[in-house]
C-alpha atoms as a PDB file:
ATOM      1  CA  UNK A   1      99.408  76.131  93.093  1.00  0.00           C
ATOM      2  CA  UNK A   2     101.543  74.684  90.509  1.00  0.00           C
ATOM      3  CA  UNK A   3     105.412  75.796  90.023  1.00  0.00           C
ATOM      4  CA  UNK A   4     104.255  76.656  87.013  1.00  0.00           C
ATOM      5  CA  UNK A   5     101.538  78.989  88.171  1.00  0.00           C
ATOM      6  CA  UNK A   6     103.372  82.326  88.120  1.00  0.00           C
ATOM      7  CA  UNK A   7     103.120  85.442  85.830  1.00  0.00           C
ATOM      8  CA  UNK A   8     106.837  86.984  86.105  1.00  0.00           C
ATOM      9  CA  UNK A   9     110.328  85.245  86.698  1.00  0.00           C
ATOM     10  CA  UNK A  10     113.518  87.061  87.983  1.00  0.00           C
ATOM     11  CA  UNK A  11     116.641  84.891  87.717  1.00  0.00           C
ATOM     12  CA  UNK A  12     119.302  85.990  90.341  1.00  0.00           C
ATOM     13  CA  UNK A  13     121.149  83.014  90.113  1.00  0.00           C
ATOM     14  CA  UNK A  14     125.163  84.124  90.318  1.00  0.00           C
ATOM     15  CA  UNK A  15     124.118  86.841  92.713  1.00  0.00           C
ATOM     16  CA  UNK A  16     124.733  87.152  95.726  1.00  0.00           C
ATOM     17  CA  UNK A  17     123.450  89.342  98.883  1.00  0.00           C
ATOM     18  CA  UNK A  18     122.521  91.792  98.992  1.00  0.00           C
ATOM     19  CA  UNK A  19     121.691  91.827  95.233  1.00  0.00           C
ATOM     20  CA  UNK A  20     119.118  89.055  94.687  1.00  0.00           C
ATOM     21  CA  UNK A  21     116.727  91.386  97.465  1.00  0.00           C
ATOM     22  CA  UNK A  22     117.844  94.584  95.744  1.00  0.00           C
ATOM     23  CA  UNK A  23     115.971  92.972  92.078  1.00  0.00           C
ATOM     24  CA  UNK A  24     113.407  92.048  93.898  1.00  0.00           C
ATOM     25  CA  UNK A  25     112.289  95.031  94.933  1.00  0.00           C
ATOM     26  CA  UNK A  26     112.004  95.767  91.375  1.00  0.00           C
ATOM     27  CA  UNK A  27     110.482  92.411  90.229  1.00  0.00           C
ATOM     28  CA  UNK A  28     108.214  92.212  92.823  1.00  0.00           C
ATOM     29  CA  UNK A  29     106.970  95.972  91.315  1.00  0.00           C
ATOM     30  CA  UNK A  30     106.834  94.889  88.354  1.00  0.00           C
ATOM     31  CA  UNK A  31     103.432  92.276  88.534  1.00  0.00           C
ATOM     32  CA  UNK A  32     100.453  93.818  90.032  1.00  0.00           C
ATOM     33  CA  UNK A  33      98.776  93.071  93.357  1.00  0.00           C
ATOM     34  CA  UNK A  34      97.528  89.416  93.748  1.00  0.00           C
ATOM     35  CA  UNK A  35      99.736  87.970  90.802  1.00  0.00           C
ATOM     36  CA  UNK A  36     102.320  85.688  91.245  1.00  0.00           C
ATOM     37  CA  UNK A  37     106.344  86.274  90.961  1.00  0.00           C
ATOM     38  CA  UNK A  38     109.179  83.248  91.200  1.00  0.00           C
ATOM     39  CA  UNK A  39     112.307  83.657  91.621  1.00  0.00           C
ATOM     40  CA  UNK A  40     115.187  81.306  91.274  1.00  0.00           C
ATOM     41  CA  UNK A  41     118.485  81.836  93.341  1.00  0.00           C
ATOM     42  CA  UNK A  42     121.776  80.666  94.393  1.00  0.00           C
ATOM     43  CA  UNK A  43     122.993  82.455  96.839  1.00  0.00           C
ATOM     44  CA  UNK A  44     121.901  80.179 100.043  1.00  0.00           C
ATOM     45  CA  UNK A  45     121.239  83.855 102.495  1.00  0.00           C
ATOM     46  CA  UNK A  46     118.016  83.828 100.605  1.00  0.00           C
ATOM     47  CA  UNK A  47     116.496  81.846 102.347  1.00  0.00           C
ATOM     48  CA  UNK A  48     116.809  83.799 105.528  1.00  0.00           C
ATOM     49  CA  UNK A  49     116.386  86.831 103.056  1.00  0.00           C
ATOM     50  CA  UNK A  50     113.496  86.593 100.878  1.00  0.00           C
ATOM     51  CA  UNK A  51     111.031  85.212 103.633  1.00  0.00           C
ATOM     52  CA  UNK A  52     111.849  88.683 105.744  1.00  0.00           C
ATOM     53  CA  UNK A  53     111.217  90.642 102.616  1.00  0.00           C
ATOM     54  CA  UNK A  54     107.764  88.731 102.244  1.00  0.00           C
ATOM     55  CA  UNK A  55     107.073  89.535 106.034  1.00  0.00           C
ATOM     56  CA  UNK A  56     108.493  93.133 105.851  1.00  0.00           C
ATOM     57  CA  UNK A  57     106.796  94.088 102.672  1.00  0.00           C
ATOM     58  CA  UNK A  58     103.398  92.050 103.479  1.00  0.00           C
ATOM     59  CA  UNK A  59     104.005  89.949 100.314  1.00  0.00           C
ATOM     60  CA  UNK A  60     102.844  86.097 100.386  1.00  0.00           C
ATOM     61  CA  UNK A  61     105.309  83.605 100.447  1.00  0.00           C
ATOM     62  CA  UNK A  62     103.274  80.935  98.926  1.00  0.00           C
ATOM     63  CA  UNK A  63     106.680  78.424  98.293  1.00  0.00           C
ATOM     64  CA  UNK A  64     110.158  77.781  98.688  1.00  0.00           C
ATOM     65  CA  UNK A  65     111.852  74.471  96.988  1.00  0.00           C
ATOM     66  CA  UNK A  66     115.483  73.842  96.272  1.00  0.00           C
ATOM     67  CA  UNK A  67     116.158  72.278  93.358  1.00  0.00           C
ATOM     68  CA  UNK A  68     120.170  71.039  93.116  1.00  0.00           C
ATOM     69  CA  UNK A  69     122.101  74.342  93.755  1.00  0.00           C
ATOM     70  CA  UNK A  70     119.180  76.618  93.058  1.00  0.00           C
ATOM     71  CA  UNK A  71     116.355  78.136  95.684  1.00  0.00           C
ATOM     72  CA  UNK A  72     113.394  78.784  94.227  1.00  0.00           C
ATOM     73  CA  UNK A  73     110.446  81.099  95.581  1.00  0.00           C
ATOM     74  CA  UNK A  74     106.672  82.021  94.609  1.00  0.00           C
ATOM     75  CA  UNK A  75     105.916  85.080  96.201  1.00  0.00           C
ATOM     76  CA  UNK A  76     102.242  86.744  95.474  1.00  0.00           C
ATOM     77  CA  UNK A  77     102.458  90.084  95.291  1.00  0.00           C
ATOM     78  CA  UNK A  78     100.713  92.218  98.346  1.00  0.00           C
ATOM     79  CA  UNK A  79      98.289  95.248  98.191  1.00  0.00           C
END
């Protein structure tokens, strides 16, 4: 998959925890099942964060990059 590949984006970047989760619970709503969300970041707990929240909420974690100051996830969205 591409980084371009994704249907949604939610930009938390100036956030920090527990906020960036707290959207995604509401991004991650907001595609259906099977289609792709990224999110881009700051706040370095995310990475600890956003991998439990895939694991948790039996969401796909399909990528995690940092580019500069920013964290940057594809998550596919679970049944």
């Amino acid at each position: 998959m591409s980084v371009t590949d994704y249907d949604a984006e939610l930009d938390a970047s100036g956030l920090f925890c527990p906020e960036p989760v707290m959207m995604l619970h509401t991004g991650i709503n907001a595609v259906e099942p099977g289609q792709v969300l990224r999110v881009v970041a700051t706040d370095p707990s995310t990475t600890r964060d956003i991998p439990r929240f895939c694991q948790f909420l039996g969401h796909e974690l399909i990528s995690h990059a940092e580019q500069g100051e920013q964290f940057v996830y594809l998550i596919r969205r679970g049944e």
